[in-house]
N, C-alpha and C. Protein backbone atom coordinates (compact mmCIF):
# COMPACT_ATOMS: atom_id res chain seq x y z
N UNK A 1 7.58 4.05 -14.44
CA UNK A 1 7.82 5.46 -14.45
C UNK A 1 6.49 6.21 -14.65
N UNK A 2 6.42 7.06 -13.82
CA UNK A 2 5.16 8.08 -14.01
C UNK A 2 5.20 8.77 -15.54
N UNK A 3 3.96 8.74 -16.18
CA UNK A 3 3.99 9.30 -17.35
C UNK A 3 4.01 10.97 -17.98
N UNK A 4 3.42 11.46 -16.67
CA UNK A 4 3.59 12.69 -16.26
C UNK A 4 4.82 13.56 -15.91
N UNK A 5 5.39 12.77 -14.78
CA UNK A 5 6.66 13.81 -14.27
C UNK A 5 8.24 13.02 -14.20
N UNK A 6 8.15 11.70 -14.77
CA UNK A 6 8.80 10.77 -15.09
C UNK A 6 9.33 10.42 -13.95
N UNK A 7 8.90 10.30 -12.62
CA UNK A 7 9.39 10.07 -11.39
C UNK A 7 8.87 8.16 -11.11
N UNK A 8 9.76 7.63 -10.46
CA UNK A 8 9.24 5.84 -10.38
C UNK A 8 8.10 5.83 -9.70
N UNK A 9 7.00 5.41 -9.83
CA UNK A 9 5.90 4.73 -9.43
C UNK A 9 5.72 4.04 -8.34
N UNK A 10 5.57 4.28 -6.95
CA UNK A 10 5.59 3.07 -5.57
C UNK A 10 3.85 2.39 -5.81
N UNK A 11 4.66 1.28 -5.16
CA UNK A 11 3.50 0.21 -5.17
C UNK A 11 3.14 -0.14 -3.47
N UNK A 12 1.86 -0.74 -3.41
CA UNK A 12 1.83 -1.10 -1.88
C UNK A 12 0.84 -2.00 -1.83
N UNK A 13 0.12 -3.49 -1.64
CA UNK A 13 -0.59 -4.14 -1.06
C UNK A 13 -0.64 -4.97 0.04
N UNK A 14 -1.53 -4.33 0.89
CA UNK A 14 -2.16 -5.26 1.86
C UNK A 14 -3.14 -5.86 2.32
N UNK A 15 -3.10 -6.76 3.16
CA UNK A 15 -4.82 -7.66 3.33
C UNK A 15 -5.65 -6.53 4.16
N UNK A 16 -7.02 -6.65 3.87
CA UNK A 16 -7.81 -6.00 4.47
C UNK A 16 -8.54 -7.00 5.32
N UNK A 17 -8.69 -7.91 5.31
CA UNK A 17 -9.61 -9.35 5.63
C UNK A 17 -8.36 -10.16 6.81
N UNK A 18 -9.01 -10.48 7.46
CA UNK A 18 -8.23 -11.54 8.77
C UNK A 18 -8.23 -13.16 7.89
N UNK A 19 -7.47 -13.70 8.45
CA UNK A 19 -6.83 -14.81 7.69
C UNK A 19 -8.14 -15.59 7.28
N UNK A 20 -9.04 -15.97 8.55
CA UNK A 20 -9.85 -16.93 8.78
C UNK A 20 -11.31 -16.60 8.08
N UNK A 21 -11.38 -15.63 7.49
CA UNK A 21 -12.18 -14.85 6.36
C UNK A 21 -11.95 -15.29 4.90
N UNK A 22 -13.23 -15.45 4.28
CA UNK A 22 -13.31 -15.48 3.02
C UNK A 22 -12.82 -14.80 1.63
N UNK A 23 -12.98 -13.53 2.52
CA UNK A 23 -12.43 -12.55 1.38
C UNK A 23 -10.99 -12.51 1.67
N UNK A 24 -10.09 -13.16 2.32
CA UNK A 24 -9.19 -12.90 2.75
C UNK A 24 -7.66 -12.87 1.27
N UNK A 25 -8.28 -13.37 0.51
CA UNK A 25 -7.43 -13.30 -0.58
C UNK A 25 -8.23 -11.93 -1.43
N UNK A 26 -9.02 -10.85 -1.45
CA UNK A 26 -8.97 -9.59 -1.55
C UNK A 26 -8.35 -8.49 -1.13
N UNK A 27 -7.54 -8.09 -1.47
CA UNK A 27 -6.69 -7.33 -1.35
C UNK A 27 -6.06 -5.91 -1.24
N UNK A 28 -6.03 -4.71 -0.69
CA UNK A 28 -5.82 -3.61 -1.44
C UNK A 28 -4.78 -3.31 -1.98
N UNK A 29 -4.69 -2.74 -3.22
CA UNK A 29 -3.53 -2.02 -4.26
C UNK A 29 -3.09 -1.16 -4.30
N UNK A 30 -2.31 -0.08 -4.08
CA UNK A 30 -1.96 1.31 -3.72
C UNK A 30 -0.75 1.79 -4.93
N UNK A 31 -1.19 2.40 -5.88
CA UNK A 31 0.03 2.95 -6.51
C UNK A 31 0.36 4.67 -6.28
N UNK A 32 1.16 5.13 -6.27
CA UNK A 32 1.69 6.43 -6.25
C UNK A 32 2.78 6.71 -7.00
N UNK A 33 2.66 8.13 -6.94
CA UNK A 33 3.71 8.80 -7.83
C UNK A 33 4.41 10.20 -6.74
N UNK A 34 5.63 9.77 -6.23
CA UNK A 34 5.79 11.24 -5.12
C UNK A 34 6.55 12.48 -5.87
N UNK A 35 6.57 12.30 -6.75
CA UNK A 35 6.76 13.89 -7.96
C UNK A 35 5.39 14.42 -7.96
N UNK A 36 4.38 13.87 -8.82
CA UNK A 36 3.36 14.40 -8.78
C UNK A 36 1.96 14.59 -8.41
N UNK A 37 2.03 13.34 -7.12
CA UNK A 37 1.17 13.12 -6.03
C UNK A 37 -0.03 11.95 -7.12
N UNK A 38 0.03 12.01 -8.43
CA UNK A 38 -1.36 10.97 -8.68
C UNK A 38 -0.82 9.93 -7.91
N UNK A 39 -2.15 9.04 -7.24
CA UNK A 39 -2.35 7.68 -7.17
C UNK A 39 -3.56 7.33 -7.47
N UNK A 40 -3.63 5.90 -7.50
CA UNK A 40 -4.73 4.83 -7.23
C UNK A 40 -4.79 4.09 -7.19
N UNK A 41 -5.95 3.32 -6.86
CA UNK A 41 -6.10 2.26 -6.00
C UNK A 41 -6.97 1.40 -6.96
N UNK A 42 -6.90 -0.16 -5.97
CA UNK A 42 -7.58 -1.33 -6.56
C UNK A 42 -7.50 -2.67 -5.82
N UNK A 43 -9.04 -3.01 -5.67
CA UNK A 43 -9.38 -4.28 -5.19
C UNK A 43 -8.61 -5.25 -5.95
N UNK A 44 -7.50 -6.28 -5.26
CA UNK A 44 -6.72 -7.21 -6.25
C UNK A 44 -6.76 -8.39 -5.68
N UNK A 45 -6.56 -9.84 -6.65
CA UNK A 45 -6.79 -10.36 -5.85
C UNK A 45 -5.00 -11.22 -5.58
N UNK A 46 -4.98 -11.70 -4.55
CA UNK A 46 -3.43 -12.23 -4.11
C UNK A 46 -3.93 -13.56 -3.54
N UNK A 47 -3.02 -15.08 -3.80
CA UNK A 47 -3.37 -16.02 -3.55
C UNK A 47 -3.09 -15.98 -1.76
N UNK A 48 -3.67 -16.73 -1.06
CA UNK A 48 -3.43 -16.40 0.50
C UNK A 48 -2.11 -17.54 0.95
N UNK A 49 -1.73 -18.19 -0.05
CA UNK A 49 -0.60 -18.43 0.06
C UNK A 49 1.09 -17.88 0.10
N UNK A 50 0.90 -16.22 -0.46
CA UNK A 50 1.40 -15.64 -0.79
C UNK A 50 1.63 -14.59 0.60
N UNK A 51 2.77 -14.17 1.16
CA UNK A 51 2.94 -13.77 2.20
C UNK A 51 3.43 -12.44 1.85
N UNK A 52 2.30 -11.29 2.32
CA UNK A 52 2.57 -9.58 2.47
C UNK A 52 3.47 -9.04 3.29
N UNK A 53 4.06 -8.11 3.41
CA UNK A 53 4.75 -7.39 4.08
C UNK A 53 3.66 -6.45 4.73
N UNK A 54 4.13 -6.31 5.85
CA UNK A 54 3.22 -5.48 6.45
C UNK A 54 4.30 -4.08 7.04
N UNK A 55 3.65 -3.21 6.42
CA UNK A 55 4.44 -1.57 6.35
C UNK A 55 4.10 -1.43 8.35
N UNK A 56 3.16 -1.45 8.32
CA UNK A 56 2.18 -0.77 9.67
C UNK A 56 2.69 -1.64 11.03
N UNK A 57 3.25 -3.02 10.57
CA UNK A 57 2.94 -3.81 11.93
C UNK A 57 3.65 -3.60 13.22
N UNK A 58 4.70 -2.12 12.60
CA UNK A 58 5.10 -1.60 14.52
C UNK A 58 4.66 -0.57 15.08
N UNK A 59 3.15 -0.23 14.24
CA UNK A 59 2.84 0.90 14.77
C UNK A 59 1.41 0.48 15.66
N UNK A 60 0.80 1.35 16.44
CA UNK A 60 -0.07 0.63 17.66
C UNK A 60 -1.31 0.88 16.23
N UNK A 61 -2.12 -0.07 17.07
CA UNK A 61 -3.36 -0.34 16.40
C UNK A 61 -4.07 0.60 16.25
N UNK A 62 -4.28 1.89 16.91
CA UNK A 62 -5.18 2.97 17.00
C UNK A 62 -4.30 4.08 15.62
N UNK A 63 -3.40 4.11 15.72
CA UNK A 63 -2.33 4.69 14.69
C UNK A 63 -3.21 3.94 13.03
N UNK A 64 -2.56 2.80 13.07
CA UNK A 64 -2.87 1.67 11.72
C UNK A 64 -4.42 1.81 11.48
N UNK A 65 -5.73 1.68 12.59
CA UNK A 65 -6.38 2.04 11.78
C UNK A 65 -7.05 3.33 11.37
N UNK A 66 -6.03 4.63 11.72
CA UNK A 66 -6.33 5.88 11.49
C UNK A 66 -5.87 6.07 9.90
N UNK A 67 -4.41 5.30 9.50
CA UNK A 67 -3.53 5.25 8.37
C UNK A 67 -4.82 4.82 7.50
N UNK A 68 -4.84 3.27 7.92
CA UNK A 68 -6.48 2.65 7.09
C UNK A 68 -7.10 3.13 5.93
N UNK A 69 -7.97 4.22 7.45
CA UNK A 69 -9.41 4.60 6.88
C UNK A 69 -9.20 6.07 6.60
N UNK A 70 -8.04 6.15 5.80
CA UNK A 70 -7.71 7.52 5.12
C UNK A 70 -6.51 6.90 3.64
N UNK A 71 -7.04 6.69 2.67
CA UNK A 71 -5.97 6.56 1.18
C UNK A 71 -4.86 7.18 1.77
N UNK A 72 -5.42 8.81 1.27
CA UNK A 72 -4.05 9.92 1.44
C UNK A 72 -3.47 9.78 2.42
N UNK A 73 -3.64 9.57 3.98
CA UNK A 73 -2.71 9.62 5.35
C UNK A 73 -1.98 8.04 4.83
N UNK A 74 -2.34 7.20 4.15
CA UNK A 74 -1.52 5.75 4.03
C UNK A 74 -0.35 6.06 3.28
N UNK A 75 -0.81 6.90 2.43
CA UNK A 75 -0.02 6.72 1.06
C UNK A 75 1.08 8.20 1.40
N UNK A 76 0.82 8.93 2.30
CA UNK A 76 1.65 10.03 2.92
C UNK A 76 2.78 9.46 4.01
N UNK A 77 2.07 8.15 4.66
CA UNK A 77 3.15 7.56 5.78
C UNK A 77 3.82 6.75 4.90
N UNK A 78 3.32 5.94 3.61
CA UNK A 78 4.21 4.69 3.55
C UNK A 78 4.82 5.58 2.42
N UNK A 79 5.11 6.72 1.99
CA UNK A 79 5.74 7.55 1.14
C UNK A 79 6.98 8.24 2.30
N UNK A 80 6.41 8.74 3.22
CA UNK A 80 7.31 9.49 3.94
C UNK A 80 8.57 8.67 4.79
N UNK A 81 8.23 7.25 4.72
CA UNK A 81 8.87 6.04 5.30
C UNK A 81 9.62 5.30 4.14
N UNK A 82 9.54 5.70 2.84
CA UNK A 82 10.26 5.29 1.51
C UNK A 82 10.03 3.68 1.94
N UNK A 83 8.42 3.66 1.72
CA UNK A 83 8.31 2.21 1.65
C UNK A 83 7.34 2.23 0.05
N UNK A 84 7.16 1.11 -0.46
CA UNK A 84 7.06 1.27 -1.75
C UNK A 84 8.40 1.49 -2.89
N UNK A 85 8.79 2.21 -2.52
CA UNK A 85 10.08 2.75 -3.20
C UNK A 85 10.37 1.26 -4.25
N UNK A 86 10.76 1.68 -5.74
CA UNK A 86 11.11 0.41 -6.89
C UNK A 86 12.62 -0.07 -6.32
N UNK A 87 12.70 -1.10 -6.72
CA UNK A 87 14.15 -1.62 -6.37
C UNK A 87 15.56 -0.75 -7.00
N UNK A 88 16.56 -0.56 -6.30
CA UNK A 88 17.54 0.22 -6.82
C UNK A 88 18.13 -0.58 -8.12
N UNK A 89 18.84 0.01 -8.81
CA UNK A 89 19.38 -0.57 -10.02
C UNK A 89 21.21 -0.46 -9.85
């Protein structure tokens, strides 16, 4: 729960690195809050055994890396797509 506006907290990581890469178990972290817009972010690390969901993978490549190389446009699509969203209770 956000500590601020008491709204649930979305989460989001994905690989930044192609499989066959080193850094490929570096990770990005994405938290948000859609009550009161804080987020942030963090280099994490995830074993590469461990299999991501990928929010982006039906959208064309020119789209995904516009989402990318913008925090806010990521965290505005995978908010506006109620992805992240905590599990219902």
């Amino acid at each position: 729960m956000c500590t601020v506006c008491r709204e649930p907290v979305r989460s989001y990581a994905y690989r930044f690195h192609p499989p066959e890469s080193s850094f490929f178990e570096r990770c990005i972290s994405l938290s948000w809050c859609s009550g009161c817009r804080i987020r942030s972010s963090a280099l994490v690390h995830i074993p590469r055994r461990r299999v991501l969901t990928d929010a982006l993978a039906g959208l064309p490549v020119y789209v995904r890396a516009d989402l990318r190389r913008s925090e806010q446009a990521l965290i505005e699509h995978l908010d506006a797509h109620g992805i992240g969203r905590p599990p219902a209770r």
